[in-house]
C-alpha atoms as a PDB file:
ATOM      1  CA  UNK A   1      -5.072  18.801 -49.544  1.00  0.00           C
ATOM      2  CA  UNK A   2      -3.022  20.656 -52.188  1.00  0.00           C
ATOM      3  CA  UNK A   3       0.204  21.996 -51.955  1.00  0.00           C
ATOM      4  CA  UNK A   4      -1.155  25.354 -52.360  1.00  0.00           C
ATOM      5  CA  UNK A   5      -3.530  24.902 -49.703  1.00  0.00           C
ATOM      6  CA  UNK A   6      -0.581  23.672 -47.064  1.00  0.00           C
ATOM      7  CA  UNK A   7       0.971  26.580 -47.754  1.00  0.00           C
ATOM      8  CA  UNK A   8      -1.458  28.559 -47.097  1.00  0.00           C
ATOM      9  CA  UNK A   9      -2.105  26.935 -44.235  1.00  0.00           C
ATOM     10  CA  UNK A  10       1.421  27.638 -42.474  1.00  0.00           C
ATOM     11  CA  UNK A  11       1.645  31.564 -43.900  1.00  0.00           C
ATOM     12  CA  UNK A  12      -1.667  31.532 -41.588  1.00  0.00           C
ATOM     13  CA  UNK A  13       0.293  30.136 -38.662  1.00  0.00           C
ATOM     14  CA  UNK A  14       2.914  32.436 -39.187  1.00  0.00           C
ATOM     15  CA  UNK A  15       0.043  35.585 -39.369  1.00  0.00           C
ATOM     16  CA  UNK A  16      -0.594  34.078 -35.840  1.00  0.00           C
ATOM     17  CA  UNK A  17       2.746  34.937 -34.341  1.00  0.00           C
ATOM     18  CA  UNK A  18       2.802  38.240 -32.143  1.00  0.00           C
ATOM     19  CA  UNK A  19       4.014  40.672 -34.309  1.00  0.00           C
ATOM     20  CA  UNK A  20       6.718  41.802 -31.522  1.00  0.00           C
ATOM     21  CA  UNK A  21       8.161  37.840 -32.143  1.00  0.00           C
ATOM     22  CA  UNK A  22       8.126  38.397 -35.960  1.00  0.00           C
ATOM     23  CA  UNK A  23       9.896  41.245 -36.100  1.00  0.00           C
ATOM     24  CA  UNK A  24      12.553  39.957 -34.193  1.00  0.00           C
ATOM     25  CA  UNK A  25      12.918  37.021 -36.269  1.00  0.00           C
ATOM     26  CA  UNK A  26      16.499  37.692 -38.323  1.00  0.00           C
ATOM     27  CA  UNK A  27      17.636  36.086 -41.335  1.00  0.00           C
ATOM     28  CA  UNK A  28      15.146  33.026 -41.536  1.00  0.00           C
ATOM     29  CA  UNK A  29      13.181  31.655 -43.957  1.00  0.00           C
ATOM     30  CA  UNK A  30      10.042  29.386 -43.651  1.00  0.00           C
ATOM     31  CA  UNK A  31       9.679  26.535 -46.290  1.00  0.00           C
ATOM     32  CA  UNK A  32       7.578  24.051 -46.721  1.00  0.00           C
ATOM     33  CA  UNK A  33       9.110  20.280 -48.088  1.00  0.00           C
ATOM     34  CA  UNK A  34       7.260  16.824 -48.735  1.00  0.00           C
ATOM     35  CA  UNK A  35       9.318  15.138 -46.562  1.00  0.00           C
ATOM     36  CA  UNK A  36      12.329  15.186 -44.440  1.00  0.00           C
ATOM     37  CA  UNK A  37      14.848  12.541 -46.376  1.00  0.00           C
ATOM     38  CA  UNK A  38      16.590  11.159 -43.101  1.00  0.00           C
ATOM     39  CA  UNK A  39      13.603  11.183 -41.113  1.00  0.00           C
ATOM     40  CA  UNK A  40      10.626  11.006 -42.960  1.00  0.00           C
ATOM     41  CA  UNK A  41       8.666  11.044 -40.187  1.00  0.00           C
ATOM     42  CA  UNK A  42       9.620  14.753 -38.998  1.00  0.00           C
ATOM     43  CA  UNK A  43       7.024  17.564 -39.165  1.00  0.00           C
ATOM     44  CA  UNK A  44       9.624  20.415 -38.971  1.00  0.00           C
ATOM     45  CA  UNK A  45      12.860  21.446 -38.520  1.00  0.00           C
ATOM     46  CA  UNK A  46      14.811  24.327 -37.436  1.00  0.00           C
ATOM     47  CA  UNK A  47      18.194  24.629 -39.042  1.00  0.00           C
ATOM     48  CA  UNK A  48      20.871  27.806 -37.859  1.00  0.00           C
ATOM     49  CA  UNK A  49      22.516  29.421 -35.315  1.00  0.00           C
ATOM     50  CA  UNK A  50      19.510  30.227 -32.699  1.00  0.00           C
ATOM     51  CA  UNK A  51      19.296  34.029 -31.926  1.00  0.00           C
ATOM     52  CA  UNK A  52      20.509  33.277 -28.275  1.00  0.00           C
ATOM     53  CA  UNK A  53      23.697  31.703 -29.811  1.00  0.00           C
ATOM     54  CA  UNK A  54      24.739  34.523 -32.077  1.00  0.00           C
ATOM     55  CA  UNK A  55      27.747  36.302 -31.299  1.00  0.00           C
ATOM     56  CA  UNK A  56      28.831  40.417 -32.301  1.00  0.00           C
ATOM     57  CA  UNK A  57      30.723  37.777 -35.260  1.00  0.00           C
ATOM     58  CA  UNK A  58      27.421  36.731 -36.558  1.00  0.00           C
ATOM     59  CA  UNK A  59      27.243  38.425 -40.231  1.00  0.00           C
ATOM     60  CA  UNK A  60      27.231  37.172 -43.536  1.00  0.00           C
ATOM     61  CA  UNK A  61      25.612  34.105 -42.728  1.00  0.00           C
ATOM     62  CA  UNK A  62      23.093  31.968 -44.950  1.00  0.00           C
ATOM     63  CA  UNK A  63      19.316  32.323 -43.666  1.00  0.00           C
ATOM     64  CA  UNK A  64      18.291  29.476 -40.971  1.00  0.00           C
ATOM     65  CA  UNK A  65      15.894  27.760 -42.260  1.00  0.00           C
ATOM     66  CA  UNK A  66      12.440  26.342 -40.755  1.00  0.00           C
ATOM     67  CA  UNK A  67      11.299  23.634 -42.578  1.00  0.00           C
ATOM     68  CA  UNK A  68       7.879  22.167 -42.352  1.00  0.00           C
ATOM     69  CA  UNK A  69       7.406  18.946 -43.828  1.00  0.00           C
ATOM     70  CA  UNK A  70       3.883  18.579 -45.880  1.00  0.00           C
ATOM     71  CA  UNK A  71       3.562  14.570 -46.404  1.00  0.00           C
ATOM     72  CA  UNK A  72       4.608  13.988 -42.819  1.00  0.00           C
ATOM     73  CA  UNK A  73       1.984  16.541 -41.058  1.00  0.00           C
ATOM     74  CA  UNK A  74      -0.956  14.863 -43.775  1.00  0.00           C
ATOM     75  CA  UNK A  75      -0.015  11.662 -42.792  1.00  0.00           C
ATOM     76  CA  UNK A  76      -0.774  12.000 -39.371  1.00  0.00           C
ATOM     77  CA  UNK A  77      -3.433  14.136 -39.093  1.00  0.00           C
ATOM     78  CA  UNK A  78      -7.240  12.499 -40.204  1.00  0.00           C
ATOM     79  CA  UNK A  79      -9.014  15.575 -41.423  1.00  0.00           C
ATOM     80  CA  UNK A  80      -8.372  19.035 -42.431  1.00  0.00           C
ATOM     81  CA  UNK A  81      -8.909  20.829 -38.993  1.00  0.00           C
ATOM     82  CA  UNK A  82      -6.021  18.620 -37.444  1.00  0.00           C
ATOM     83  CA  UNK A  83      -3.716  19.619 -40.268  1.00  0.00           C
ATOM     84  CA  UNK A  84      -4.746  23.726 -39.387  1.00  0.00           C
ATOM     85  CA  UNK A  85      -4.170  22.882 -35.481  1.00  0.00           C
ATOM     86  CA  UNK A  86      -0.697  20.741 -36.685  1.00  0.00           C
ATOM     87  CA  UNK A  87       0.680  22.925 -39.015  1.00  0.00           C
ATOM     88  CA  UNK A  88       0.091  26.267 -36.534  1.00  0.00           C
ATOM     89  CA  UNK A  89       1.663  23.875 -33.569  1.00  0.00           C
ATOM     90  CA  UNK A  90       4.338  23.014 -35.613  1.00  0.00           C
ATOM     91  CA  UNK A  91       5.636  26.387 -37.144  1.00  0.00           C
ATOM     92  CA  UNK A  92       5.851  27.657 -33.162  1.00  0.00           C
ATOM     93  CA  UNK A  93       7.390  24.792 -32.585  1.00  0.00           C
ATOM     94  CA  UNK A  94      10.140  25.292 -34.776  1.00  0.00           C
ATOM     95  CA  UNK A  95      10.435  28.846 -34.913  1.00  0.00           C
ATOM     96  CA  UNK A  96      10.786  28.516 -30.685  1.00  0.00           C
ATOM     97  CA  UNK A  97      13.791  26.811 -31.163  1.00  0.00           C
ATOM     98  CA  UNK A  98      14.877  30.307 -33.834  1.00  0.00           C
ATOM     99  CA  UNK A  99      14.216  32.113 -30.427  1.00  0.00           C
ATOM    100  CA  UNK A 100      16.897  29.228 -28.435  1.00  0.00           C
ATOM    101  CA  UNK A 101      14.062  27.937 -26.889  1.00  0.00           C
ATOM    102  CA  UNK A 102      15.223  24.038 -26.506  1.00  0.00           C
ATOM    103  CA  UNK A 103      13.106  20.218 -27.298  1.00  0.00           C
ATOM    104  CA  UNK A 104      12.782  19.748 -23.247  1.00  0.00           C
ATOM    105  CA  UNK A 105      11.301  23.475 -22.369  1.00  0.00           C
ATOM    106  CA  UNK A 106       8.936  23.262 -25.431  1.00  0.00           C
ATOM    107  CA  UNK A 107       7.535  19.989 -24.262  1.00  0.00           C
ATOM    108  CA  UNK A 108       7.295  21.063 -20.758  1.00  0.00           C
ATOM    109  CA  UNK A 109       5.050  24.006 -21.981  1.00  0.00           C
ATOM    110  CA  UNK A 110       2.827  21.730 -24.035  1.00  0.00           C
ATOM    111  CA  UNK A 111       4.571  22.409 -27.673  1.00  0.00           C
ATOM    112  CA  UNK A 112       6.225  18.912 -28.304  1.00  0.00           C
END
C-alpha cells in the first residue's frame, strides 16, 4: 500500500468520528509515521495533556499529537481490508485517550 493510500486511509477514519467528538477535539494533530523508534511494534500513540487533565492554566501549549504508525499497522494486517478495519480502530483508539479515556476502559469496551 502507498503512503498516500495510508493516509488516506486514516483521514477516512477520522471522517468516521461523530462530528460532536471532532469538534471538541482542541489543539491536536493527527500524523501518520513509519514506525515508532522505541517501540517499533506500536500502531499509535497519543502524546499531550488529555482534555480531562487540562486546567483554566492550559494555554500556549504545543498541539498533542496522535501518531499512527504506517509500517507497524502493514505489518500486521494480511490484506487491505484489515489495514481499513486497523487503521479506523486505531485512530479511536488513540484519539479516546485525547478524550482521557484510559488503556484499561478502552480494552474493556473492545478498543485495545
Amino acid at each position: 500500500m502507498t503512503p498516500g493510500r495510508f493516509e488516506e486511509l486514516v483521514s477516512d477514519a477520522l471522517d468516521l468520528v461523530p462530528a460532536e467528538l471532532t469538534a471538541r477535539m482542541d489543539n491536536v494533530v493527527v500524523l501518520v509515521e513509519d514506525r515508532n523508534p522505541e517501540e517499533p511494534e506500536l500502531l499509535g500513540l497519543y502524546e499531550g495533556i488529555a482534555l480531562t487533565e487540562r486546567t483554566s492554566d492550559y494555554g500556549g501549549e504545543l498541539p498533542d499529537r496522535i501518531t499512527i504508525y504506517r509500517d507497524a499497522v502493514l505489518e500486521m494486517c494480511d490484506d487491505d481490508e484489515q489495514v481499513v478495519d486497523e487503521v479506523a480502530i486505531t485512530v479511536v483508539h488513540e484519539i479516546a485517550h485525547h478524550f482521557g479515556i484510559a488503556e484499561e476502559r478502552l480494552h474493556e469496551l473492545g478498543w485495545g
